[in-house]
PDB file of N, CA and C in Angstrom:
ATOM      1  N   UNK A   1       0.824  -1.202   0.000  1.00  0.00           N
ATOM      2  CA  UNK A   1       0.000   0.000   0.000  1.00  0.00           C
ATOM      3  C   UNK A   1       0.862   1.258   0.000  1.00  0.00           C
ATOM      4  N   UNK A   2       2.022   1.487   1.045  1.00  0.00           N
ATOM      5  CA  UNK A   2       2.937   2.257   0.800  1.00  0.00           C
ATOM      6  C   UNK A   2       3.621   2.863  -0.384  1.00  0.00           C
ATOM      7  N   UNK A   3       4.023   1.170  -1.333  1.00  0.00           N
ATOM      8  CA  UNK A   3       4.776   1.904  -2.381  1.00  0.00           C
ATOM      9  C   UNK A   3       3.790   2.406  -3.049  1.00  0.00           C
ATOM     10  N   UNK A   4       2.761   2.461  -3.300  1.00  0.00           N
ATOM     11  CA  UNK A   4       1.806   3.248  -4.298  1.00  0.00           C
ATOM     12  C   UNK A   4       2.190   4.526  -3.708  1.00  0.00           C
ATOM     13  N   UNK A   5       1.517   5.362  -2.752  1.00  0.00           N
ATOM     14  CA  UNK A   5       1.584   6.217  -2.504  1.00  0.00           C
ATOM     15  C   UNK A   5       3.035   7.085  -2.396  1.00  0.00           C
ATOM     16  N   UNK A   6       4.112   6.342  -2.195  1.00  0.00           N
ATOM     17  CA  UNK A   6       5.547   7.104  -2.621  1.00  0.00           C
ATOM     18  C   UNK A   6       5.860   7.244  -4.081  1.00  0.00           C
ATOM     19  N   UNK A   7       5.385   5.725  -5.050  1.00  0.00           N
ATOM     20  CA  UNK A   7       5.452   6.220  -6.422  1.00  0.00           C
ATOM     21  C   UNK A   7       4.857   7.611  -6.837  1.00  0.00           C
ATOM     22  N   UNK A   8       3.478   7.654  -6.332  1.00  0.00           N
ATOM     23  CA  UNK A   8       2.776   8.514  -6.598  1.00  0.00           C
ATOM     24  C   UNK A   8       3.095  10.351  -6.577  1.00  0.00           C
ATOM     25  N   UNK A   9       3.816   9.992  -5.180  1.00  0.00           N
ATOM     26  CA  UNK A   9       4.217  11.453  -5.093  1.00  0.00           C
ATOM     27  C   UNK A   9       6.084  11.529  -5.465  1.00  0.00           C
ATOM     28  N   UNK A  10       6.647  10.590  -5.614  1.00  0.00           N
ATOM     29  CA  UNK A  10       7.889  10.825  -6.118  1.00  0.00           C
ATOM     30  C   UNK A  10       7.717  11.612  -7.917  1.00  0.00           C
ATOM     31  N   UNK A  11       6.495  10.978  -8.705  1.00  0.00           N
ATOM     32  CA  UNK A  11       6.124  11.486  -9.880  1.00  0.00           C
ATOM     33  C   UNK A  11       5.797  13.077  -9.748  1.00  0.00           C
ATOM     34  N   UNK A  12       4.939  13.271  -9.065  1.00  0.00           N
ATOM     35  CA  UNK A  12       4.539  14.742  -8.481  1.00  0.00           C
ATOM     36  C   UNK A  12       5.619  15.394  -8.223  1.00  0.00           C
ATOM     37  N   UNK A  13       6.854  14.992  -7.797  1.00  0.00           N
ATOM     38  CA  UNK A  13       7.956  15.602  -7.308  1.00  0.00           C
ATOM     39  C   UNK A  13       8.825  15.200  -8.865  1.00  0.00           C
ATOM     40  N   UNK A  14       9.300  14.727  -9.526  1.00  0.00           N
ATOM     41  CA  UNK A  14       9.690  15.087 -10.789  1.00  0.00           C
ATOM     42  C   UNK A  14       9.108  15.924 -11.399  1.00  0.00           C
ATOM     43  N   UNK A  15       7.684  16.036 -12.050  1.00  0.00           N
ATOM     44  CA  UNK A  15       6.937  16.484 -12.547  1.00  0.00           C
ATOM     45  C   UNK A  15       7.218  18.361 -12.110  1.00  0.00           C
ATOM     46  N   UNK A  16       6.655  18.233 -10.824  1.00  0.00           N
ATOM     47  CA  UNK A  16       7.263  19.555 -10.019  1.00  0.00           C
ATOM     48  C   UNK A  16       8.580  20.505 -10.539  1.00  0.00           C
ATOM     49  N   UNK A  17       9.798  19.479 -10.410  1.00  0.00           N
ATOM     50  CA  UNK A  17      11.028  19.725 -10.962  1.00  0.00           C
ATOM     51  C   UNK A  17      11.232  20.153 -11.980  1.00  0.00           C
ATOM     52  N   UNK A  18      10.828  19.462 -12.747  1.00  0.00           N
ATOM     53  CA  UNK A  18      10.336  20.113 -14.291  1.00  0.00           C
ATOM     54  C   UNK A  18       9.877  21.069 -14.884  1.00  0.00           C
ATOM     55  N   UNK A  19       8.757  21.218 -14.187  1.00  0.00           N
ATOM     56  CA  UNK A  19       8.176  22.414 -14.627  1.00  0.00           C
ATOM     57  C   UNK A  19       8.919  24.108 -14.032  1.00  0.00           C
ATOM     58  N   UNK A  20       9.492  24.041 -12.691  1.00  0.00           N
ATOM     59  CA  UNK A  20       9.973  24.859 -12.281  1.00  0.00           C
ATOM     60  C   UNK A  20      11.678  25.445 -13.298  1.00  0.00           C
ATOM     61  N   UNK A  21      11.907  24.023 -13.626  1.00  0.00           N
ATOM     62  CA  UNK A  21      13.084  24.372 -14.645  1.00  0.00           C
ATOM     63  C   UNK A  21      13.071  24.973 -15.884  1.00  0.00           C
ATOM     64  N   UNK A  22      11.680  24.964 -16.448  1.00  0.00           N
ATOM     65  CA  UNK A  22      10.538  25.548 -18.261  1.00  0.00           C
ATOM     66  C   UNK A  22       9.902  26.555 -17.880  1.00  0.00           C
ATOM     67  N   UNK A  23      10.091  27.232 -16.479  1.00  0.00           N
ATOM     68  CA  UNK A  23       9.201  28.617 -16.845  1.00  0.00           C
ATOM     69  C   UNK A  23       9.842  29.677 -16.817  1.00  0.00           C
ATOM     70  N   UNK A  24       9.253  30.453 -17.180  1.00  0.00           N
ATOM     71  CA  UNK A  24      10.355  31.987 -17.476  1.00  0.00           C
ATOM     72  C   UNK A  24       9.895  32.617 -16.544  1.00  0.00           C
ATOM     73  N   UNK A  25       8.680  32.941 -15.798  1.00  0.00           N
ATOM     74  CA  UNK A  25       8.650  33.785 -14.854  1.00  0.00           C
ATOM     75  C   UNK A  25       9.304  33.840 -13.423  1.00  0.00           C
ATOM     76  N   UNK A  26      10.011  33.978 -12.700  1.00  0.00           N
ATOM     77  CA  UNK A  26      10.711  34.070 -11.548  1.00  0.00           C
ATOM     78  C   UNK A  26      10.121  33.861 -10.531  1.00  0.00           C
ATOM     79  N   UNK A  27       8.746  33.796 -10.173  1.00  0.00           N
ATOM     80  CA  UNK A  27       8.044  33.822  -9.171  1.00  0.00           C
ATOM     81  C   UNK A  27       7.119  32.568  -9.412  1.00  0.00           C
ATOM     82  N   UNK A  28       6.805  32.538 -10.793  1.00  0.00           N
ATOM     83  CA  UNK A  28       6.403  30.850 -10.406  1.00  0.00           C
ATOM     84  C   UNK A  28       6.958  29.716 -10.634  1.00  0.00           C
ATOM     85  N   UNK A  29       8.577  30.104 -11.079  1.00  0.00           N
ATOM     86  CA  UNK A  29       9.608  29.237 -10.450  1.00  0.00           C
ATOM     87  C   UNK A  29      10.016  29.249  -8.975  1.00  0.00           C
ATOM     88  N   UNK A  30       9.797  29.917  -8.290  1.00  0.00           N
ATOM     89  CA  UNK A  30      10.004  29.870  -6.729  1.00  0.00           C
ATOM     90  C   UNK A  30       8.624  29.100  -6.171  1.00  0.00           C
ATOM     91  N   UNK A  31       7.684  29.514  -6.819  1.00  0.00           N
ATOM     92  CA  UNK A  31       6.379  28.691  -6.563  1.00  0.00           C
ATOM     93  C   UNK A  31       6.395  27.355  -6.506  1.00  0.00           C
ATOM     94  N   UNK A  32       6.753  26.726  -7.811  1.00  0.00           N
ATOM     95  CA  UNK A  32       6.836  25.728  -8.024  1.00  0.00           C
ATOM     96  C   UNK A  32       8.329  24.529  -7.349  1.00  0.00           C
ATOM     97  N   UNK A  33       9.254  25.477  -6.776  1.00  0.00           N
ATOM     98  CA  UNK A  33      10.014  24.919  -5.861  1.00  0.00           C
ATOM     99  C   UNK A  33       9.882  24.881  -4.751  1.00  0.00           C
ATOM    100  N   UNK A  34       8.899  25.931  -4.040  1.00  0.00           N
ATOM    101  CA  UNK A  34       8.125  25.297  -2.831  1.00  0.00           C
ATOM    102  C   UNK A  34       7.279  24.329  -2.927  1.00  0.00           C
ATOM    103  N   UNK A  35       6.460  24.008  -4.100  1.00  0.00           N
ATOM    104  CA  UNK A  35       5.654  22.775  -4.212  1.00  0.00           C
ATOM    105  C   UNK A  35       6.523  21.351  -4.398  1.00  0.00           C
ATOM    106  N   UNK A  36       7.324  21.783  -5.130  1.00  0.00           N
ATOM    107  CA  UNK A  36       8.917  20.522  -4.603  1.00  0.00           C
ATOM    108  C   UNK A  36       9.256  19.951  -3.409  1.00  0.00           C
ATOM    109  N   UNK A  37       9.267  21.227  -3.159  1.00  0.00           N
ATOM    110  CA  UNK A  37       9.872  20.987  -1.404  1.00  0.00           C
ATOM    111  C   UNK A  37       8.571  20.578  -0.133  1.00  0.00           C
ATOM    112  N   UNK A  38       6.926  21.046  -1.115  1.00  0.00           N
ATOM    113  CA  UNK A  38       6.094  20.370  -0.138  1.00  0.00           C
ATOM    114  C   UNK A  38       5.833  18.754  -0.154  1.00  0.00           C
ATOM    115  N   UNK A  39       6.342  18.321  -1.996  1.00  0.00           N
ATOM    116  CA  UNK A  39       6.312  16.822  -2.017  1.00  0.00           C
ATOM    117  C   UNK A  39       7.029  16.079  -1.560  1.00  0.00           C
ATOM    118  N   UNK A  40       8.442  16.876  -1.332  1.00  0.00           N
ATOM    119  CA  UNK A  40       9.367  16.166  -0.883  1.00  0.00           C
ATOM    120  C   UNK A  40       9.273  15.687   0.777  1.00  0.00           C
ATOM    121  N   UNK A  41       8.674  17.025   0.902  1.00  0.00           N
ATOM    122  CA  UNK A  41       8.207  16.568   2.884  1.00  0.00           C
ATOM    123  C   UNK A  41       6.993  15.627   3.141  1.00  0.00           C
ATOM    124  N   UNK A  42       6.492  15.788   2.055  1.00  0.00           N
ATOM    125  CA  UNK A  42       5.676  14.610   2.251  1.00  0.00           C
ATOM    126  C   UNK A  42       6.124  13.046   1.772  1.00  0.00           C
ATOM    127  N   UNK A  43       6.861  13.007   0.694  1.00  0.00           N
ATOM    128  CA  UNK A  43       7.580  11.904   0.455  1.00  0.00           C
ATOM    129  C   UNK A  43       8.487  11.270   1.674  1.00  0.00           C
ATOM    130  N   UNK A  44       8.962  12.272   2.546  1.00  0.00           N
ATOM    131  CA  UNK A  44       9.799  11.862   3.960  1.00  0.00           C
ATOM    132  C   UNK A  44       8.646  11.669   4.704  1.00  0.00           C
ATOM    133  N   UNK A  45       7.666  11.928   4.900  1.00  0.00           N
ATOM    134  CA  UNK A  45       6.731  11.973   5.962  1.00  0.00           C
ATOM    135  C   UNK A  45       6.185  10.488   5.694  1.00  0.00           C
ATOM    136  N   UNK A  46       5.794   9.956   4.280  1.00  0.00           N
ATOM    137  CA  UNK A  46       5.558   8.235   3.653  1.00  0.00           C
ATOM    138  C   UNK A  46       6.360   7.851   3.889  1.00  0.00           C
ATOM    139  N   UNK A  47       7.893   7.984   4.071  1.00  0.00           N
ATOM    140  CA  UNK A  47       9.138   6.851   4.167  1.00  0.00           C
ATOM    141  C   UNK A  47       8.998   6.496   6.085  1.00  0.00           C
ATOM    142  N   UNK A  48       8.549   7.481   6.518  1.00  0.00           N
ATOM    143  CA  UNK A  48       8.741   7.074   7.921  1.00  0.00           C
ATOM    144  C   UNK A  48       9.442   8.061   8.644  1.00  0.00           C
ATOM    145  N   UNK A  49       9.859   9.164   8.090  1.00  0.00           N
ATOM    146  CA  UNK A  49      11.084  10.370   8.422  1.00  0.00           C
ATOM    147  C   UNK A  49       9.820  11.464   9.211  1.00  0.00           C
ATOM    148  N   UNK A  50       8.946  11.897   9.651  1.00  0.00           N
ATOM    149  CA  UNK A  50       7.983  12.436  10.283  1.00  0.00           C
ATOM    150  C   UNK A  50       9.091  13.548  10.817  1.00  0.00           C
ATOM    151  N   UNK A  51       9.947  13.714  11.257  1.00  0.00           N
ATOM    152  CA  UNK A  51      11.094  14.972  11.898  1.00  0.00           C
ATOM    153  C   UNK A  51      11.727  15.711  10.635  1.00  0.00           C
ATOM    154  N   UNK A  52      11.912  14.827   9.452  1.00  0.00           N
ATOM    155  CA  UNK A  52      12.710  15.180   8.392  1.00  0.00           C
ATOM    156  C   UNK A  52      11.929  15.733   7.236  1.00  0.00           C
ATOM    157  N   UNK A  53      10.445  15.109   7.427  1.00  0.00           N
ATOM    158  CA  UNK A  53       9.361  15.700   6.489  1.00  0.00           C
ATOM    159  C   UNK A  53       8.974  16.896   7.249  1.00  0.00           C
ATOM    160  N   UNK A  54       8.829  17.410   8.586  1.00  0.00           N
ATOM    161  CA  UNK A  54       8.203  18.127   9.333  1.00  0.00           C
ATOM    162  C   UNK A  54       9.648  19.589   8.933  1.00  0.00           C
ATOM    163  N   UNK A  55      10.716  19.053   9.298  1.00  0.00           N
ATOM    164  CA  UNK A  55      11.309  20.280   8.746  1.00  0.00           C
ATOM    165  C   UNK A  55      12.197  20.819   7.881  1.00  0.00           C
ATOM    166  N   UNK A  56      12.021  19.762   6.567  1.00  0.00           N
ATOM    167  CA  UNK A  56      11.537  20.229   5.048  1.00  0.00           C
ATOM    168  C   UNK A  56      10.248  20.888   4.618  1.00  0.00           C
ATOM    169  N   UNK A  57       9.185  21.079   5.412  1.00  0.00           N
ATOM    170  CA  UNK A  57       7.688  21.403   5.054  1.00  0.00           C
ATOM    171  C   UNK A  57       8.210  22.753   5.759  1.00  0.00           C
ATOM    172  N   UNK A  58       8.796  23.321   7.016  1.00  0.00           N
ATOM    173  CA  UNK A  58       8.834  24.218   7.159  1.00  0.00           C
ATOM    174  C   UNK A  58       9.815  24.795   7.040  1.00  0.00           C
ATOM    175  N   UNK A  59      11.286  24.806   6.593  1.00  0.00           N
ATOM    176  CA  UNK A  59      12.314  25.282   5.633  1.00  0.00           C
ATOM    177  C   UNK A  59      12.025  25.171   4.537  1.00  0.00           C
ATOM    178  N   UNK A  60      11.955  24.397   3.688  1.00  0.00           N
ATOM    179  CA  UNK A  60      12.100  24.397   2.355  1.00  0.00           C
ATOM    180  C   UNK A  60      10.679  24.920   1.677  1.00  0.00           C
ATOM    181  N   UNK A  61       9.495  24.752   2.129  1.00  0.00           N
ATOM    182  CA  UNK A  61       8.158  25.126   1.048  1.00  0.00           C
ATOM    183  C   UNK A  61       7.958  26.757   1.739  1.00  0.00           C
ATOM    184  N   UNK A  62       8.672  26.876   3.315  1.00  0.00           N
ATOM    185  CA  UNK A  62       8.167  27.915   4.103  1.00  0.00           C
ATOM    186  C   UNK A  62       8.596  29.087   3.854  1.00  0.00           C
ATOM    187  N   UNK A  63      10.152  29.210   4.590  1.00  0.00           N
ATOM    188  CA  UNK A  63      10.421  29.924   4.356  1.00  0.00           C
ATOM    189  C   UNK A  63      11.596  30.602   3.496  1.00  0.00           C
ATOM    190  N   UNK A  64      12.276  29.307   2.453  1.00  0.00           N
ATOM    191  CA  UNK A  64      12.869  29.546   1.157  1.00  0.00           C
ATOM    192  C   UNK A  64      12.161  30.130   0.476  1.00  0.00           C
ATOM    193  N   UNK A  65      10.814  29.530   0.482  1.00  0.00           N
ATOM    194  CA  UNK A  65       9.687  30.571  -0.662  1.00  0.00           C
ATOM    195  C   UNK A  65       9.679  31.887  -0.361  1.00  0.00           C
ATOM    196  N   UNK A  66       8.992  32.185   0.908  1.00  0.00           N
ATOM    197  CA  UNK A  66       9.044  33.672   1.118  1.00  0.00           C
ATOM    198  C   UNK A  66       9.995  34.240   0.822  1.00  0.00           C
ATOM    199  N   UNK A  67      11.298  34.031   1.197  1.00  0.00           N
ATOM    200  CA  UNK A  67      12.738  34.767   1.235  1.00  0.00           C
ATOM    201  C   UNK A  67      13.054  34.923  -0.294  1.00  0.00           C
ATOM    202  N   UNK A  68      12.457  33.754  -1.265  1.00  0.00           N
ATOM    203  CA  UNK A  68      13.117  34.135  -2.355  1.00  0.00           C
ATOM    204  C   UNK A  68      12.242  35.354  -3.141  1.00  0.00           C
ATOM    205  N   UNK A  69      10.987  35.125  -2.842  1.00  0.00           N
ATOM    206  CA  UNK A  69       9.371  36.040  -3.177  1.00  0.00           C
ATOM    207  C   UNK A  69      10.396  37.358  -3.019  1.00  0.00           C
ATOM    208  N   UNK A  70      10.163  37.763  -1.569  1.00  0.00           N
ATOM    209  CA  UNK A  70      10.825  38.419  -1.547  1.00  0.00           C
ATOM    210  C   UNK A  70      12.135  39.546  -1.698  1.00  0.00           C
ATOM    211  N   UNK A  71      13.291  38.486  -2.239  1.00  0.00           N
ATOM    212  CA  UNK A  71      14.392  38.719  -3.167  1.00  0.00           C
ATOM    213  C   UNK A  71      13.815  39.294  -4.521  1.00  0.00           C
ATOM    214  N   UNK A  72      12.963  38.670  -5.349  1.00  0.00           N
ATOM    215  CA  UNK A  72      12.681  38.614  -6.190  1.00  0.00           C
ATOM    216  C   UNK A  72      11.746  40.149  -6.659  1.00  0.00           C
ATOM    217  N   UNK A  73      10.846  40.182  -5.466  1.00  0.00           N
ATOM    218  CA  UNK A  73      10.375  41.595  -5.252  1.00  0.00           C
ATOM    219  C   UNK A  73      10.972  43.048  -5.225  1.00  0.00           C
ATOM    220  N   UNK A  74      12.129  42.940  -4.238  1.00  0.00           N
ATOM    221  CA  UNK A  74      12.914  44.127  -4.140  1.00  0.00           C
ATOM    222  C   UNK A  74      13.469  44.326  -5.129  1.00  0.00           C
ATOM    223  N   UNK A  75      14.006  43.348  -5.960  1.00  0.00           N
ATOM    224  CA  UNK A  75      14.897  43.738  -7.126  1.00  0.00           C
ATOM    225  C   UNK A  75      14.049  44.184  -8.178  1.00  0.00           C
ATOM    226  N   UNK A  76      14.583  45.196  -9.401  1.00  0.00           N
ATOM    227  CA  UNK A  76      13.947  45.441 -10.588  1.00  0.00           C
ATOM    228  C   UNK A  76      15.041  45.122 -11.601  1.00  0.00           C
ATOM    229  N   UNK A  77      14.469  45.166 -12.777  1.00  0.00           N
ATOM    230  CA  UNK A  77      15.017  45.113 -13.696  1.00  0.00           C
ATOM    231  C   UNK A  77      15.551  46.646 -14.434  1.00  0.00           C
ATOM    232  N   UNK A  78      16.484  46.386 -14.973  1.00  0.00           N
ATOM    233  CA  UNK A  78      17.666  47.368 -15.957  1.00  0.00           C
ATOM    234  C   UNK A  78      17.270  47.871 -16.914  1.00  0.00           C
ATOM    235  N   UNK A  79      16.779  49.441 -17.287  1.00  0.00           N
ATOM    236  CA  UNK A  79      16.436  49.468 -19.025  1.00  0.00           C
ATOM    237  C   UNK A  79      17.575  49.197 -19.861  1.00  0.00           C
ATOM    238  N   UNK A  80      17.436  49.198 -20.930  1.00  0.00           N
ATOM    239  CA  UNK A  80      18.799  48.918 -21.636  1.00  0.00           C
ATOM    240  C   UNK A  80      18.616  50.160 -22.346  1.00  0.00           C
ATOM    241  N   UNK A  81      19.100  51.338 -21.817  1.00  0.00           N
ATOM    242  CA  UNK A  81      19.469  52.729 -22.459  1.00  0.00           C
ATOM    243  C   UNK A  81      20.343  52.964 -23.030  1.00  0.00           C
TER     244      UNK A  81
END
């Protein structure tokens, strides 16, 4: 019963990967690497890792996202004059 549900979300977590690597916008590449990082805590949370999924869910989807949102916000872009 297990391995279904790790296949399942290990796909979700490629899939994830992927798409964050094909988009051009900056922000829903940070998006989509917090949704990485929420499969991935859940993929630890199915293996049995409950400490290691618990704080990947709140480093990696939490507050890498914000911080990069953020990065991403303050900065502008250059005219080319």
């Amino acid at each position: 019963m297990h391995w279904e549900l790790e296949i399942t979300l290990f796909v979700f977590l490629i899939i994830s990967a992927f798409i964050s690597l094909y988009v051009k916008n900056l922000i829903t590449a940070v998006v989509t690497l917090s949704v990485f990082s929420f499969f991935s805590a859940l993929l630890y949370v199915a293996m049995g890792a409950v400490d290691v999924g618990f704080t990947e869910a709140v480093v990696g989807a939490g507050i890498t996202g914000v911080l990069l949102i953020v990065a991403i916000l303050k900065t502008y872009r250059r005219s080319q004059d």
